[in-house]
Each structure stands twice: as structure tokens, then as C-alpha cells.
N, C-alpha and C. Protein backbone atom coordinates (compact mmCIF):
# COMPACT_ATOMS: atom_id res chain seq x y z
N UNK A 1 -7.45 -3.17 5.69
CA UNK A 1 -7.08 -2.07 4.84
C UNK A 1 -5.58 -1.87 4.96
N UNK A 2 -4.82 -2.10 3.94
CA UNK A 2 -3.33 -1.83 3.74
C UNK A 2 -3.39 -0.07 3.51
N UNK A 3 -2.56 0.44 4.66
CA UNK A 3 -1.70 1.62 4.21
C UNK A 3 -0.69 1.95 3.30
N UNK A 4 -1.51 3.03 1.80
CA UNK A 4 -0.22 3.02 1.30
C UNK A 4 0.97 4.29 0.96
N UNK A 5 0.16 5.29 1.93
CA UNK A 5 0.36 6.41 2.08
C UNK A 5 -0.02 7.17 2.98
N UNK A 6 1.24 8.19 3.79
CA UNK A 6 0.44 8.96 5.10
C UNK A 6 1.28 10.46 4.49
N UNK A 7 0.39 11.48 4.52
CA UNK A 7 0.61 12.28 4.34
C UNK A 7 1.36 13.20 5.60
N UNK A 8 2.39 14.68 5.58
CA UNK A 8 2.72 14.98 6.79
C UNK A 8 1.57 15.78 7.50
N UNK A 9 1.78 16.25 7.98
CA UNK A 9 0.58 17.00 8.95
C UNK A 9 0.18 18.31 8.12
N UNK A 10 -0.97 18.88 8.22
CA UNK A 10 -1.37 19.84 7.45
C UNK A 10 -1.98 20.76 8.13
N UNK A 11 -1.32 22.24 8.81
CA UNK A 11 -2.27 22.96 9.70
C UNK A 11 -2.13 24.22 9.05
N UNK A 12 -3.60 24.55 9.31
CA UNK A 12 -3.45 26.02 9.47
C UNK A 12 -4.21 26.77 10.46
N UNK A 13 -4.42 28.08 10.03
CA UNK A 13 -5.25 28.84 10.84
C UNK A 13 -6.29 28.13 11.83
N UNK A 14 -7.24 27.51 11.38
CA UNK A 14 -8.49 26.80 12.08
C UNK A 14 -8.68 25.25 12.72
N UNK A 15 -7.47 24.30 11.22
CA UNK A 15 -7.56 23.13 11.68
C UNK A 15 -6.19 22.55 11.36
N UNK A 16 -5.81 21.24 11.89
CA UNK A 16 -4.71 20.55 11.55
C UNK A 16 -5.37 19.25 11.09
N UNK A 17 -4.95 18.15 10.09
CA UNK A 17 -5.13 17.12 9.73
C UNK A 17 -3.70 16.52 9.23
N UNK A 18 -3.75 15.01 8.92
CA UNK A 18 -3.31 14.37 7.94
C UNK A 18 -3.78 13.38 7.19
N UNK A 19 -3.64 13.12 5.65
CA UNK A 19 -4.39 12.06 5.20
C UNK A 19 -3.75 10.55 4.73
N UNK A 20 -4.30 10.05 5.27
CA UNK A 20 -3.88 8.39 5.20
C UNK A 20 -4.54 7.59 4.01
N UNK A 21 -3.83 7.12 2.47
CA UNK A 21 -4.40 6.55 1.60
C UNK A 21 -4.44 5.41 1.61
N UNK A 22 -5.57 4.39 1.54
CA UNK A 22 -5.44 2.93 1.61
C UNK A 22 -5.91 2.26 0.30
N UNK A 23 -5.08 1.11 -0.04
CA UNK A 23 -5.34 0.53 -1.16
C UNK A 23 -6.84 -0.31 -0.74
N UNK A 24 -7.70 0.27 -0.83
CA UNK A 24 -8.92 -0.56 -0.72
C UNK A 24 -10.30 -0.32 -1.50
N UNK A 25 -10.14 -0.44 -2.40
CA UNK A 25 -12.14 -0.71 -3.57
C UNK A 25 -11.01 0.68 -4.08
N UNK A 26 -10.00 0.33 -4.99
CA UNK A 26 -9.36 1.37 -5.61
C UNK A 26 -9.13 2.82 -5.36
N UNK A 27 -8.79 2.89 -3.55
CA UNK A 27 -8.23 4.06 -3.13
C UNK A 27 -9.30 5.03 -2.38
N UNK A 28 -8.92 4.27 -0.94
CA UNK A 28 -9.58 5.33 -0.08
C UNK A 28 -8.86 6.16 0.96
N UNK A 29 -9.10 7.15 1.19
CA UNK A 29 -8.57 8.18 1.95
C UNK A 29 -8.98 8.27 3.23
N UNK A 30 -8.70 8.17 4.51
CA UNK A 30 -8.99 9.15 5.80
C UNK A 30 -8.81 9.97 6.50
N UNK A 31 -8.78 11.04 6.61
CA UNK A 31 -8.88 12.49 6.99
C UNK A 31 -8.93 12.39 8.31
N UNK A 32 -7.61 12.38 9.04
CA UNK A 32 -7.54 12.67 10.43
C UNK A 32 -6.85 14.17 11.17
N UNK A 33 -8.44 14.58 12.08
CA UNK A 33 -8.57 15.90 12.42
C UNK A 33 -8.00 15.77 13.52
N UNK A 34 -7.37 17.04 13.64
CA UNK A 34 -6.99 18.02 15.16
C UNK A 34 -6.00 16.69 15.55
N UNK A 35 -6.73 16.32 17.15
CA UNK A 35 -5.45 15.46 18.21
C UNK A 35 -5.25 14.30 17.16
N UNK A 36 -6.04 13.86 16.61
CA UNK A 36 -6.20 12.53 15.93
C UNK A 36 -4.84 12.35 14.95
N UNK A 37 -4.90 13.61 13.95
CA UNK A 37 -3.61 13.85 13.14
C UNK A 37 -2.29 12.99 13.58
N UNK A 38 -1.97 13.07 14.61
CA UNK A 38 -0.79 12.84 15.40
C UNK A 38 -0.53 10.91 15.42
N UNK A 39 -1.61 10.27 14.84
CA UNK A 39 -2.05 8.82 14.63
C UNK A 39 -1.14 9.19 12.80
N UNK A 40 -0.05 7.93 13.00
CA UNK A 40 0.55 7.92 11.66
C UNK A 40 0.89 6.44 11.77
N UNK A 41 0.14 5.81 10.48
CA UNK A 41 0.61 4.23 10.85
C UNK A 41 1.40 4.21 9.27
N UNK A 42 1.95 2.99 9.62
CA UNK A 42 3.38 2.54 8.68
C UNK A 42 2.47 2.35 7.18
N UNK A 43 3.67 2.66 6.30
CA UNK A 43 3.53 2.70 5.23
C UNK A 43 3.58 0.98 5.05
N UNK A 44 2.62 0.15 4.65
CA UNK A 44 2.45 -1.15 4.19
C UNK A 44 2.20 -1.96 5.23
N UNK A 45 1.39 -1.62 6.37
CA UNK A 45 0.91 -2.22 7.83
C UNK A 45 -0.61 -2.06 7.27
N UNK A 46 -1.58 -3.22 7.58
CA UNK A 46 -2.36 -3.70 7.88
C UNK A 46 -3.39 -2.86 8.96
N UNK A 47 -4.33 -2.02 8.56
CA UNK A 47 -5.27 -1.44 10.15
C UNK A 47 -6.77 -1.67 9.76
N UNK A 48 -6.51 -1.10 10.96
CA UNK A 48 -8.27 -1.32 11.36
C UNK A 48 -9.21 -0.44 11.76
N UNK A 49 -9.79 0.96 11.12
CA UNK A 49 -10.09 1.79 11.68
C UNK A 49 -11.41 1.88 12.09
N UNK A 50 -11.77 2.01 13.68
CA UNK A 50 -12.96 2.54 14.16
C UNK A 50 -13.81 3.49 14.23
N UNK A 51 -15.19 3.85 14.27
CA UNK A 51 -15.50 5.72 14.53
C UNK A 51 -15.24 6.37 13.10
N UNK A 52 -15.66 6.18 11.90
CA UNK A 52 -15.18 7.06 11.02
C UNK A 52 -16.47 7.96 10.60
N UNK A 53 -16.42 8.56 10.26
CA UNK A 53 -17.52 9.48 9.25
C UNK A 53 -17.13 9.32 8.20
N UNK A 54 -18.30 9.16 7.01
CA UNK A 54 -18.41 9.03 5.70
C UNK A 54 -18.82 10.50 5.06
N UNK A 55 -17.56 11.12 4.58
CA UNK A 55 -18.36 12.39 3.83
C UNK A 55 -18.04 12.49 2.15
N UNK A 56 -18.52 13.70 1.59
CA UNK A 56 -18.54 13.08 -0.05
C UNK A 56 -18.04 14.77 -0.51
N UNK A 57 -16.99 14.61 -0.88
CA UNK A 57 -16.29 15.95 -1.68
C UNK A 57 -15.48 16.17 -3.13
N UNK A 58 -15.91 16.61 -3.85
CA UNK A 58 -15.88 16.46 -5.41
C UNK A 58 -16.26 14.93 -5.91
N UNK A 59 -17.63 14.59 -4.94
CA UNK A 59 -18.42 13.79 -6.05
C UNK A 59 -17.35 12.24 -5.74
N UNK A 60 -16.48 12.52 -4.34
CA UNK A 60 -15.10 11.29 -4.22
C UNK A 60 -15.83 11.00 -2.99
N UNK A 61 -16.01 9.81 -2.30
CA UNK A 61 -16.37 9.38 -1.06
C UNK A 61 -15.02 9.14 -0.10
N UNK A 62 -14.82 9.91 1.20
CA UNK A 62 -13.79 9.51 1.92
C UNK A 62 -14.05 9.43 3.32
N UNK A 63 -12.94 9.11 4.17
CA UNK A 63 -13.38 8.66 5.70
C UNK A 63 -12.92 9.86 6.54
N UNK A 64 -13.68 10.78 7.46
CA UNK A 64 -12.96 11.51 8.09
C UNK A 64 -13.08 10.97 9.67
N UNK A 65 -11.96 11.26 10.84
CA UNK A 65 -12.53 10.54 12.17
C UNK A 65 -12.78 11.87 12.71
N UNK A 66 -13.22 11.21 14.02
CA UNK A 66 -14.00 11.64 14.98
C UNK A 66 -13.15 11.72 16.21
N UNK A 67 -13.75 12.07 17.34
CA UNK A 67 -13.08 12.30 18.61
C UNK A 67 -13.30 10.86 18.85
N UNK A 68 -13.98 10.00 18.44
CA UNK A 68 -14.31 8.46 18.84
C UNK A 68 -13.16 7.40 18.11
N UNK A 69 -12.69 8.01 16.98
CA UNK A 69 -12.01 7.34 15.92
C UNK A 69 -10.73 6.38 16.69
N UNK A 70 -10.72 5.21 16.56
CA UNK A 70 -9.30 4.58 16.93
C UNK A 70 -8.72 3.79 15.80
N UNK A 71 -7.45 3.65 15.08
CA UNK A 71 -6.50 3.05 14.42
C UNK A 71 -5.92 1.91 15.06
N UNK A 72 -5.93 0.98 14.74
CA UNK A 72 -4.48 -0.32 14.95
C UNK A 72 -4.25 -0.49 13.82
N UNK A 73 -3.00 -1.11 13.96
CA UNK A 73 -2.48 -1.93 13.25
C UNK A 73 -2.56 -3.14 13.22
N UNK A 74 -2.77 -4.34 12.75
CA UNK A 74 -3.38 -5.88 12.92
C UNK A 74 -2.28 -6.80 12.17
N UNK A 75 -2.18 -7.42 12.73
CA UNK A 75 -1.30 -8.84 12.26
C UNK A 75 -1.80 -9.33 11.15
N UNK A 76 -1.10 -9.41 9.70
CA UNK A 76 -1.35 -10.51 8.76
C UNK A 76 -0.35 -11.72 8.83
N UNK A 77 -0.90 -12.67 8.37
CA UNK A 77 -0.35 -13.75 7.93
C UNK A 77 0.20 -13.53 7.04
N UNK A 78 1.56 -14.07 6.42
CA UNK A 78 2.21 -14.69 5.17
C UNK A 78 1.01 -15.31 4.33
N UNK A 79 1.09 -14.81 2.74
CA UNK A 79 0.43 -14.96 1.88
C UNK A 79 1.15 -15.22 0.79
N UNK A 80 1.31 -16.87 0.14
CA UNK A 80 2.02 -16.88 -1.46
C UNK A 80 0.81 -16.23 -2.50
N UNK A 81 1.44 -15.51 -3.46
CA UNK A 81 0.74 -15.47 -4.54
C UNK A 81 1.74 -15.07 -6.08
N UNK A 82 0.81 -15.06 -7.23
CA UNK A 82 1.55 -14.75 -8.59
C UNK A 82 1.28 -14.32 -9.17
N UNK A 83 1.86 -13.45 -9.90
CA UNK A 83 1.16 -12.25 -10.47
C UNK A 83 1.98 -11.66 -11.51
N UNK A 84 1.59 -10.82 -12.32
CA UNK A 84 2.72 -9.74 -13.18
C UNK A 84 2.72 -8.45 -13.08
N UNK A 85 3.55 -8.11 -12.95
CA UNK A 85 3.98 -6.38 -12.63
C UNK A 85 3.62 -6.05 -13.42
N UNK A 86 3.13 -4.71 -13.48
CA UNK A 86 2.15 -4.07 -14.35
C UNK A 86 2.38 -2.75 -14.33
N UNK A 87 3.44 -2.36 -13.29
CA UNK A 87 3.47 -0.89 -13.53
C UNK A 87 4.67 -0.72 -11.99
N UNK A 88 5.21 0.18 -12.01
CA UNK A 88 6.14 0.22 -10.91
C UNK A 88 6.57 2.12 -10.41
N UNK A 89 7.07 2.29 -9.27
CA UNK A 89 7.31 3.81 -8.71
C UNK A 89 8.96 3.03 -7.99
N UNK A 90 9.34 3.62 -8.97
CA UNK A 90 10.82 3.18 -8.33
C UNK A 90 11.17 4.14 -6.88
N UNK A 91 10.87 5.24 -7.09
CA UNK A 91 11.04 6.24 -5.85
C UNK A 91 10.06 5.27 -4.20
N UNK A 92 9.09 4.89 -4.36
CA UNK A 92 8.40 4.25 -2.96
C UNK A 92 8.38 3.13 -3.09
N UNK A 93 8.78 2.55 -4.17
CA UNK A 93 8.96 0.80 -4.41
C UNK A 93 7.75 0.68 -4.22
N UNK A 94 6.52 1.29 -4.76
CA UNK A 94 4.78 0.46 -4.44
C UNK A 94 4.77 -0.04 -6.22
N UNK A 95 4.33 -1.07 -6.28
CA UNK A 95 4.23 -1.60 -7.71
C UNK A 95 2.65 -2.05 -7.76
N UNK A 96 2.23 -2.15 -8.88
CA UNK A 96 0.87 -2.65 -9.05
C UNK A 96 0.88 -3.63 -9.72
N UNK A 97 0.53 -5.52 -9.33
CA UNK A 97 0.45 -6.55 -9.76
C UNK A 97 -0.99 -7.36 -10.07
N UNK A 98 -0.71 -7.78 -11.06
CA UNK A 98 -2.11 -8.38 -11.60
C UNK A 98 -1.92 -9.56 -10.89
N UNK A 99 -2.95 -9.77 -10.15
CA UNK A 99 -2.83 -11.19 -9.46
C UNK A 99 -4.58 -11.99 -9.88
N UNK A 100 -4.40 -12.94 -10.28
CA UNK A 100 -5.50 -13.41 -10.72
C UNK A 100 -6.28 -12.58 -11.48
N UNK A 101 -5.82 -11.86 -12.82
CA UNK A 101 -6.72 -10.72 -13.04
C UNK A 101 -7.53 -9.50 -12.12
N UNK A 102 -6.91 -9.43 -11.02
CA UNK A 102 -7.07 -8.32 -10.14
C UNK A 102 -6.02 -7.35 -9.89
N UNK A 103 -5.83 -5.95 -10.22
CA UNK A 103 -4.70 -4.98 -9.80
C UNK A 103 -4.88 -4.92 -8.52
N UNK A 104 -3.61 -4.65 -7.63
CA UNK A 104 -2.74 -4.90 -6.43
C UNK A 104 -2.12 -4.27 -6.07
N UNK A 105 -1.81 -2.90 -5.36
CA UNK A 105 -0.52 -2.78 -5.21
C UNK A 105 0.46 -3.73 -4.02
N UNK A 106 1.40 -3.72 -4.06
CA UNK A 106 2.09 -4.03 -3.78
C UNK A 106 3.91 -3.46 -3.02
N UNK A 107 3.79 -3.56 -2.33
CA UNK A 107 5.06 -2.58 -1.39
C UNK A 107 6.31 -3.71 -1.67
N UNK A 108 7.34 -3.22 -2.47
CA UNK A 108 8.83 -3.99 -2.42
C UNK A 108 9.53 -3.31 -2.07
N UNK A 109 10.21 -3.73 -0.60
CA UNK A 109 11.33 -2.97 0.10
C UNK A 109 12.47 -3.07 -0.85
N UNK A 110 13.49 -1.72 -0.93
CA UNK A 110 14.14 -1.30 -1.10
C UNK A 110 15.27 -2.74 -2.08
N UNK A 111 16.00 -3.77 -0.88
CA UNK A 111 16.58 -4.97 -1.21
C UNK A 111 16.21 -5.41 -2.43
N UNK A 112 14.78 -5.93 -2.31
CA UNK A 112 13.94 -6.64 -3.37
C UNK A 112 14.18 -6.13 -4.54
N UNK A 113 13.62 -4.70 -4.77
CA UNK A 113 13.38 -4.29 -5.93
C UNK A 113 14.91 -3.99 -6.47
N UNK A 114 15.42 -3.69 -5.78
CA UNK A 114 17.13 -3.75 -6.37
C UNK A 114 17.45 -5.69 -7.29
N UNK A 115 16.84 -6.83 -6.46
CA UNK A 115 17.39 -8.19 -7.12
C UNK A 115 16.31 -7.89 -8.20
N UNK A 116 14.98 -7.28 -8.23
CA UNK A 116 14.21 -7.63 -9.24
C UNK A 116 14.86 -6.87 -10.42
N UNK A 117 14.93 -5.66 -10.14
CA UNK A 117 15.44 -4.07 -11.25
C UNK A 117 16.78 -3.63 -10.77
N UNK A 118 17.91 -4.52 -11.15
CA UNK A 118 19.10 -4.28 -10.75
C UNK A 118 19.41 -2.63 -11.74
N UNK A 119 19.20 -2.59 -12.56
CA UNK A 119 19.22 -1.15 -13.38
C UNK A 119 17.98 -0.03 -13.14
N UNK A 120 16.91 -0.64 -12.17
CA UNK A 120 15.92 0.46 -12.17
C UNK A 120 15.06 0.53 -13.46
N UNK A 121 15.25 -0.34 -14.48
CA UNK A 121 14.45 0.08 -15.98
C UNK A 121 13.50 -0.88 -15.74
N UNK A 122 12.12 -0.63 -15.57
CA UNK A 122 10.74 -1.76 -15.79
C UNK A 122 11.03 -2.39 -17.06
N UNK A 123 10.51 -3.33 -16.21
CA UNK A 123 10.87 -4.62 -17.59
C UNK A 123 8.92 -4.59 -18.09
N UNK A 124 9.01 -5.23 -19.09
CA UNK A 124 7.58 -4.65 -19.35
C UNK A 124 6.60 -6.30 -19.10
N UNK A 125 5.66 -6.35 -17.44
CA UNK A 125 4.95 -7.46 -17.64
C UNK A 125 5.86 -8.61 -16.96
N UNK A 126 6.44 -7.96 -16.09
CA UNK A 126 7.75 -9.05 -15.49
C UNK A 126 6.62 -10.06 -14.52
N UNK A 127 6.97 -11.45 -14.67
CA UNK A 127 6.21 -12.35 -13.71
C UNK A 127 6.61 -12.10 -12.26
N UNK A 128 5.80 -12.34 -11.18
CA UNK A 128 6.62 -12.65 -10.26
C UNK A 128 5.81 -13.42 -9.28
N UNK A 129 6.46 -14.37 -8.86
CA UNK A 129 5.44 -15.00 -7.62
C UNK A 129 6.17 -15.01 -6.26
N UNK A 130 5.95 -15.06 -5.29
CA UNK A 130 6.70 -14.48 -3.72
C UNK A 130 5.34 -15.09 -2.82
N UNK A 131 6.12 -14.27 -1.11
CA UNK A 131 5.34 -14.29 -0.02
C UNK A 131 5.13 -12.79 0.35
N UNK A 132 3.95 -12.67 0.20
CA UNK A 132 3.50 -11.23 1.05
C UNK A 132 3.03 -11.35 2.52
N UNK A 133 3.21 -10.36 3.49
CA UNK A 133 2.57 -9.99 4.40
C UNK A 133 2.07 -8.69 4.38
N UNK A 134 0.45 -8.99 4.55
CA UNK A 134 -0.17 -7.68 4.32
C UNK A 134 -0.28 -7.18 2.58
N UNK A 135 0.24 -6.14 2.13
CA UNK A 135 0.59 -5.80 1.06
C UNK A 135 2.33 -5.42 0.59
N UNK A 136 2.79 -6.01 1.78
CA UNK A 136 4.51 -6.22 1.27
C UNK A 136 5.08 -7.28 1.12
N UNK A 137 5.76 -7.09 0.13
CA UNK A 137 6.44 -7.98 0.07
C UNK A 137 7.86 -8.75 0.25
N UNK A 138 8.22 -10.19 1.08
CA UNK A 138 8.98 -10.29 2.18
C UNK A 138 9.97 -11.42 1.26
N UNK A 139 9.41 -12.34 0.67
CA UNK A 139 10.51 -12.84 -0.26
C UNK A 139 9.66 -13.23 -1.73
N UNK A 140 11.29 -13.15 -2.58
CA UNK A 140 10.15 -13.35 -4.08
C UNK A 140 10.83 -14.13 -4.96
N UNK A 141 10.00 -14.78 -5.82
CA UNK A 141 11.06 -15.42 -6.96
C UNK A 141 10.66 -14.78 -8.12
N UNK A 142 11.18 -14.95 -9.25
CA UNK A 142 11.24 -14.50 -10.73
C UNK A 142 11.42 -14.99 -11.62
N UNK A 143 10.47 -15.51 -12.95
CA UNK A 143 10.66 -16.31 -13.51
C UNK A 143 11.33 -15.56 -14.83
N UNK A 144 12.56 -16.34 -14.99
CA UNK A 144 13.66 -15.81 -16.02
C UNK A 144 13.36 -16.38 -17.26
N UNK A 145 12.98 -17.49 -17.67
CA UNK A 145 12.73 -17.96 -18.76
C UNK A 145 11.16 -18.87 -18.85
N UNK A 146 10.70 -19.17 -19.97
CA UNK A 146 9.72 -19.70 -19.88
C UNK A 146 9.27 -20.98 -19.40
N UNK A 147 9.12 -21.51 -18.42
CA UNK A 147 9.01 -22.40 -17.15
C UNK A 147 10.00 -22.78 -16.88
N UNK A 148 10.92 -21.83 -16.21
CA UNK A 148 11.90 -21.75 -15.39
C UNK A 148 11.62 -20.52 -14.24
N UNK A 149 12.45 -20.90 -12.86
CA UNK A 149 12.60 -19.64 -12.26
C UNK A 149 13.59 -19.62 -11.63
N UNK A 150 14.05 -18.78 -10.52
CA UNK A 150 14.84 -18.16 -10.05
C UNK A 150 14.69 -17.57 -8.75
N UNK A 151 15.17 -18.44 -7.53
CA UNK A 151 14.82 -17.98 -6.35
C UNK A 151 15.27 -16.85 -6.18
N UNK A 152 14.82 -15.72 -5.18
CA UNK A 152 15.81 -14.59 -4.52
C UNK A 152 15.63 -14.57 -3.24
């Protein structure tokens, strides 16, 4: 499960949490209570979570933990793949790529998305094929013309 969002801590009166969104079967959430909260893993790291409870609120299925609950983070391998941008958040650099007819998001650090969108304007359907680890992405190329490309 790629992390693609951690929310800050949320307390009040009775309880404290924070929620952690993962790009997985189109967006799942886990709801970490009380001491647990204090568990914040990286935005585009790879985990593994243990101990969860399955509960169901507005009809949405999400994960809340437990006093049992444990998080890692797990090693991926380097992954080539190719795909077309399909949609982009210039503010968190998470983009969503069609890769084999499957949507993706996708994490482009800061560098990247500057060689891809030197102006910041989505290009509409831009190709791109690279190496990911996890769900980021670490180097990429771009194809500029029609079977041509362009290392970066």
C-alpha cells in the first residue's frame, strides 16, 4: 500500500487521531487512534499495516487501528513503466497515469515535474515512461515527438 497522504493530528475533547490515505482499490483510508496517531509515514513510502479494524461510515469502508496495530515501511524495488498523464496537482506533484489502461497515481518530486512542466501548464495526455520506486517517481523520460524521446 503506497502512502499518499497523512493528515495532521486531529484532537479533541475525547479522542486524538490522524488519517493516512493510500492509493489502493481506489482510495483507502486508516484512522489512527489515541498513542497510535503519533505513527506518520512518508508521503510516497511503501507500508505494511498490521491489526486493523474494518469499519463502514457513510456507506465508505475504512481501516481504523487498534492498540495491536503496527505500520512499516517496506522496501520496493525500481520499477520501469509507461504511461500517460492524465491529470496532475501541481501543489503535491501526485499525478494520475494511465499505465496499461489502469489509473495510477503517481508522486513526481519537485525536480521532475519542473523538467516535465517547465511552465506548470498540463499538457493534455503527455506520454511518459521512467523508473518508479514504490509510487514515486525517481527518473523519467518524455516523449517529444512521435517516436522520438528525450532523456531527463
Amino acid at each position: 500500500m503506497i502512502v499518499i497522504q497523512v493528515s495532521d493530528v486531529f484532537v479533541s475533547k475525547t479522542s486524538t487521531h490522524r488519517v493516512v490515505r493510500l492509493d489502493q482499490g481506489g482510495g483507502v483510508s486508516i484512522k489512527m487512534w489515541g498513542s497510535k496517531s503519533s505513527i506518520s509515514p512518508g508521503i510516497g513510502s511503501s507500508i505494511e499495516a498490521k491489526c486493523l479494524k474494518v469499519a463502514s461510515y457513510k456507506d465508505k469502508k475504512e481501516f481504523h487501528s487498534t492498540q495491536s496495530t503496527t505500520i512499516k515501511e517496506v522496501e520496493e524495488q525500481e520499477k520501469s513503466f509507461a504511461g500517460i498523464i492524465t491529470s496532475i496537482d501541481f501543489d503535491s506533484g501526485l499525478a494520475n497515469v494511465e499505465v496499461k489502461g489502469i489509473e495510477e497515481s503517481i508522486l513526481i518530486p519537485p525536480a521532475l515535474l519542473q523538467e516535465l512542466f517547465p511552465t506548470s501548464v498540463f499538457s493534455t495526455r503527455l506520454p511518459l515512461t521512467g523508473i518508479k520506486v514504490g509510487n514515486k517517481l525517481v527518473r523519467i523520460q518524455r516523449q517529444t515527438t512521435l517516436g522520438s524521446s528525450k532523456a531527463m
